[in-house]
Protein backbone atom coordinates (compact mmCIF):
# COMPACT_ATOMS: atom_id res chain seq x y z
CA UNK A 1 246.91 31.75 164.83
CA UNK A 2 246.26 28.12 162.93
CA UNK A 3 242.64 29.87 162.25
CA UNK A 4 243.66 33.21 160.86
CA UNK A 5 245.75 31.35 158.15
CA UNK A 6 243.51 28.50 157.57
CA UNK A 7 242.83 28.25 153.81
CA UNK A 8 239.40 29.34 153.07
CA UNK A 9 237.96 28.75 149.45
CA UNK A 10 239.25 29.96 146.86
CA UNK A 11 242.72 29.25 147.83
CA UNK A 12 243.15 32.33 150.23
CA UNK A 13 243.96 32.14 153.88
CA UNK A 14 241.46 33.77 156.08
CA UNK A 15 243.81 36.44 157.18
CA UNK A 16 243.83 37.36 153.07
CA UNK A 17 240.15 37.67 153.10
CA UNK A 18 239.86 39.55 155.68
CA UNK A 19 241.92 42.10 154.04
CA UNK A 20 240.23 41.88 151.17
CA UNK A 21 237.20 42.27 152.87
CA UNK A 22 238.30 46.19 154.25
CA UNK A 23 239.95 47.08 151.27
CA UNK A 24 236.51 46.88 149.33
CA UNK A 25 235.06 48.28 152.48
CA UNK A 26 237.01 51.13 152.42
CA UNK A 27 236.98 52.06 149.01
CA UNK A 28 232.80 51.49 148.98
CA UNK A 29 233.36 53.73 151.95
CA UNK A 30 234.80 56.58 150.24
CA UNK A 31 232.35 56.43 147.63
CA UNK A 32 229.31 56.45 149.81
CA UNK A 33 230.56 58.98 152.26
CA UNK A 34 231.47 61.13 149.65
CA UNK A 35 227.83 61.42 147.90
CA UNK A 36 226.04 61.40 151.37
CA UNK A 37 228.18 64.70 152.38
CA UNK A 38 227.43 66.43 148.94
CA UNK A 39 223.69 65.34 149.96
CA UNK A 40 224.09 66.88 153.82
CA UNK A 41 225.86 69.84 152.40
CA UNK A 42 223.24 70.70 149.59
CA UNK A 43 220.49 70.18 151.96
CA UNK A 44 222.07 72.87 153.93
CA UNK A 45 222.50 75.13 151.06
CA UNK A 46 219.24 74.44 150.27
CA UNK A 47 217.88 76.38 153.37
CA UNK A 48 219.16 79.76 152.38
CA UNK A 49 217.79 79.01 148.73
CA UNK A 50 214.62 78.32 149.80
CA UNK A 51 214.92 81.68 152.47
CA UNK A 52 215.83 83.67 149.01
CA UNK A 53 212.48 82.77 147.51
CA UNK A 54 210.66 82.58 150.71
CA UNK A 55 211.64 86.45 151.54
CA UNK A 56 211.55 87.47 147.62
CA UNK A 57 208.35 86.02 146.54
CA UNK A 58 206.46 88.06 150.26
CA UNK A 59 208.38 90.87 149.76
CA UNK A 60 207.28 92.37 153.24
CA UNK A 61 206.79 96.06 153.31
CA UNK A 62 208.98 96.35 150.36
CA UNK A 63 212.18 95.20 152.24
CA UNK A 64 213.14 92.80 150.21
CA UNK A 65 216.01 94.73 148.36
CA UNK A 66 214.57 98.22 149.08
CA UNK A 67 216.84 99.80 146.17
CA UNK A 68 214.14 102.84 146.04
CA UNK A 69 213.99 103.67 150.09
CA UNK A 70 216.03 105.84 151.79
CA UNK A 71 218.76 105.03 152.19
CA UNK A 72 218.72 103.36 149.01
CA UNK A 73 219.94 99.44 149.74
CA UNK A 74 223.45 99.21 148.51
CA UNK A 75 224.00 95.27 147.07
CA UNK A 76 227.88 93.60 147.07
CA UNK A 77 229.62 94.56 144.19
CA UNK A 78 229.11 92.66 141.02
CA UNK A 79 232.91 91.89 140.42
CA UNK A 80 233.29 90.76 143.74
CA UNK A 81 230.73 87.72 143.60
CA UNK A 82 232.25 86.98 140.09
CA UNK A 83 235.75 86.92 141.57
CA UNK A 84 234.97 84.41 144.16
CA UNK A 85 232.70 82.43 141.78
CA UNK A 86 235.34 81.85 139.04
CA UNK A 87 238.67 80.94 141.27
CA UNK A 88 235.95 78.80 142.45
CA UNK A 89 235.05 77.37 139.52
CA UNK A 90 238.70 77.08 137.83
CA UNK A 91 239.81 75.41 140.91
CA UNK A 92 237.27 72.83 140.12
CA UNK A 93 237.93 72.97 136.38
CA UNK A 94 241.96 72.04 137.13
CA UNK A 95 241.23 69.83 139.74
CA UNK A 96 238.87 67.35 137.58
CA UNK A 97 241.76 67.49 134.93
CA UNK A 98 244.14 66.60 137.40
CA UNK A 99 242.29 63.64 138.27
CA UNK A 100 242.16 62.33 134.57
CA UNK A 101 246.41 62.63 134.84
CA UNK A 102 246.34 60.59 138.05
CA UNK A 103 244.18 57.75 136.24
CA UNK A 104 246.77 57.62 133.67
CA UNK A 105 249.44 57.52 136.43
CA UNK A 106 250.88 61.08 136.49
CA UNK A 107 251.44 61.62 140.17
CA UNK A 108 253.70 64.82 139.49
CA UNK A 109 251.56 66.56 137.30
CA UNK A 110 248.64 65.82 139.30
CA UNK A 111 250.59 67.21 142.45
CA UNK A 112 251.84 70.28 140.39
CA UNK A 113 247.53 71.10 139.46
CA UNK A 114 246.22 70.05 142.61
CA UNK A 115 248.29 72.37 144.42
CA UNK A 116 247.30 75.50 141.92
CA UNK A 117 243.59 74.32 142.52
CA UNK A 118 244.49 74.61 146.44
CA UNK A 119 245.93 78.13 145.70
CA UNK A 120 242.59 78.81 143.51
CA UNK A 121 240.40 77.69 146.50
CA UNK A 122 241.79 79.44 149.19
CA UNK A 123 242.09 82.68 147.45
CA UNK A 124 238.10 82.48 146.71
CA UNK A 125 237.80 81.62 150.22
CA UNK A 126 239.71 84.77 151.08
CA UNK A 127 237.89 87.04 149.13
CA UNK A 128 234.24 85.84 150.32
CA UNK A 129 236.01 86.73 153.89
CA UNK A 130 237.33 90.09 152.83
CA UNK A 131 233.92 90.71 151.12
CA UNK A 132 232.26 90.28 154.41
CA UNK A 133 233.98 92.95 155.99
CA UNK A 134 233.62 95.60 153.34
CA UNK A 135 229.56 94.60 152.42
CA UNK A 136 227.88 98.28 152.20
CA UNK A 137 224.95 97.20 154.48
CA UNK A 138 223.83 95.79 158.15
CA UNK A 139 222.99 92.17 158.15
CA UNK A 140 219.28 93.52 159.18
CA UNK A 141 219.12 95.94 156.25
CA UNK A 142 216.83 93.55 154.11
CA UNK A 143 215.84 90.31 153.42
CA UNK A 144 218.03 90.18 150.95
CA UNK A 145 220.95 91.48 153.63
CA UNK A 146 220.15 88.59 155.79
CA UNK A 147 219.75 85.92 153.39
CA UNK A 148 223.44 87.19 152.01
CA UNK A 149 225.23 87.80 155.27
CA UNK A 150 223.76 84.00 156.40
CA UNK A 151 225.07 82.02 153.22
CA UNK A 152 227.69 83.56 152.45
CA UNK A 153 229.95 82.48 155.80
CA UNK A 154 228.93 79.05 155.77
CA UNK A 155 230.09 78.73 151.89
CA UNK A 156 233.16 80.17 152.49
CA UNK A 157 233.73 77.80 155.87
CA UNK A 158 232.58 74.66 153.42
CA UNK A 159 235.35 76.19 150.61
CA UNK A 160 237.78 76.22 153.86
CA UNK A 161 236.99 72.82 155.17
CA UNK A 162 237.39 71.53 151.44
CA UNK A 163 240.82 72.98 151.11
CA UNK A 164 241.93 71.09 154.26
CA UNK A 165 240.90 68.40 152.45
CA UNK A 166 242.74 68.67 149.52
CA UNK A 167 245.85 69.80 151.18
CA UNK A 168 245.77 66.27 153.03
CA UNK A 169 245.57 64.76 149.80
CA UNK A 170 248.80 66.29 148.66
CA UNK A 171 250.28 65.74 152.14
CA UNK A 172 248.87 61.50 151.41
CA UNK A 173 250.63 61.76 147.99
CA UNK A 174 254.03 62.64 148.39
CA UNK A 175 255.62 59.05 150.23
CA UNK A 176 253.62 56.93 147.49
CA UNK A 177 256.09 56.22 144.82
CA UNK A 178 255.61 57.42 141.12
CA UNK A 179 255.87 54.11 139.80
CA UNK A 180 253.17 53.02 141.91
CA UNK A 181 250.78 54.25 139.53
CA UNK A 182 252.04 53.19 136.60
CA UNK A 183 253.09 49.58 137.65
CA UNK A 184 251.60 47.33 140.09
CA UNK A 185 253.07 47.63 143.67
CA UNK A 186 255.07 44.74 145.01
CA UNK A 187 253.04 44.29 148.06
CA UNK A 188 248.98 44.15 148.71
CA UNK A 189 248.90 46.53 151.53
CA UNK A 190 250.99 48.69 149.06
CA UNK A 191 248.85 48.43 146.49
CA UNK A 192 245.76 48.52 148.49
CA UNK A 193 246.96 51.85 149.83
CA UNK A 194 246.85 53.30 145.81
CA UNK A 195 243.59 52.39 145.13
CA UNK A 196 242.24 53.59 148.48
CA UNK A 197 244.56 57.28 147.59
CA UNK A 198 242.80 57.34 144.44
CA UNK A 199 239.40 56.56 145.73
CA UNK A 200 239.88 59.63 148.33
CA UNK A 201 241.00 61.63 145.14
CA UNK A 202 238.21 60.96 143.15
CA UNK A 203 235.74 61.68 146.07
CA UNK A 204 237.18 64.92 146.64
CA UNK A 205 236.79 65.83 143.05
CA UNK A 206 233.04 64.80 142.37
CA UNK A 207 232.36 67.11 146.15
CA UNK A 208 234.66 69.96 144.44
CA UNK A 209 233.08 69.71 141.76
CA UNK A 210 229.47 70.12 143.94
CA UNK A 211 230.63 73.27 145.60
CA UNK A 212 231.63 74.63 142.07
CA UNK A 213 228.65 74.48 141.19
CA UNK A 214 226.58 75.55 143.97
CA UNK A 215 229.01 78.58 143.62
CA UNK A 216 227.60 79.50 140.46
CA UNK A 217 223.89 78.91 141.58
CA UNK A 218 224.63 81.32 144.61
CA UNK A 219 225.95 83.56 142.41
CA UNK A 220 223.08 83.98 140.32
CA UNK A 221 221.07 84.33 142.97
CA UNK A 222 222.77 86.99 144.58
CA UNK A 223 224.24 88.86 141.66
CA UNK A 224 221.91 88.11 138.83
CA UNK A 225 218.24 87.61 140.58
CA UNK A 226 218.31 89.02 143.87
């Protein structure tokens, strides 16, 4: 035990520098693993936007959205996609503003918007899923059909997954006082545990922010393009 509270330079005692050490771990952590999911995620998304062109630009035997055979192709309605688009999008939209009121050391304001963004998400979420029961066409019926019946699940597990996310956020939130971020905590670990809390926060918002937007690029593709 002599060793772990040794003084090392600087005037700390090893013990202090080694917490040191995986607090700035974990917040570089949260950081990096944050961009490299929005980079595995939109590599994924990236497959069914390249399978949109792909099938669109070959067009094979006119099945591509075959609005002229017969049957004519039936698409998803137009409100529908906007629907899930903008809670989507306003979910995002309230939960970067929420962010800003956490940096200024609102915790119950930021609780109070993060849980209407959680509300916002899940009820996009829902609709995708009630969408995919009521779609007017076989997942076969075109290249279109398949492109929209294969991207359209996986977005609306990701929008799930996120949710979780956020709602273990809130769940993180409620034990750390209000004053501890407005004044600095008493205690390192205590204060270590804020900055790591807003870290996670702020990570979740730049990926929420990600799906937002590659809500709006699906919906132009599928509503607006197709």
């Amino acid at each position: 035990m002599a060793e772990m509270t040794s003084a090392a330079p600087g005037g700390l005692s090893r013990e202090q520098e080694e917490l040191a050490f995986y607090h700035e771990a974990a917040l570089n952590a949260a950081w990096t693993g944050t961009r490299l999911m929005i980079g595995i995620v939109a590599s994924g998304l990236a497959a069914f936007v390249f399978a949109f062109f792909y099938l669109r630009s070959i067009n094979s035997y006119g099945l591509w959205y075959p609005v002229h055979g017969s049957p004519p192709f039936r698409p998803p309605k137009m409100w529908q996609g906007t629907l899930i688009m903008g809670l989507i999008v306003v979910s995002a939209v309230i939960q970067a503003a929420a962010l800003q009121l956490l940096k200024t050391g609102k915790k119950s304001p930021w609780l109070g918007l993060s849980s209407l963004a959680l509300l916002l998400g899940l009820a996009g979420a829902a609709v995708q899923i009630w969408q995919l029961t009521v779609i007017p066409f076989q997942p076969g019926a075109s290249g279109f059909a398949s492109v929209f019946t294969g991207a359209s699940p996986v977005f609306a597990v990701l929008v799930l997954g996120t949710m979780i996310w956020l709602e273990i956020l809130i769940m993180r939130a409620r034990p750390i006082p209000q004053i501890s971020f407005v004044e600095q905590p008493p205690t390192y670990h205590e204060a270590a545990a804020v900055q790591r809390f807003q870290a996670a926060v702020s990570g979740f918002t730049l990926f929420w922010s990600f799906m937002a937007a590659a809500a709006l690029v699906l919906w132009v593709l599928f509503y607006l393009v197709h």
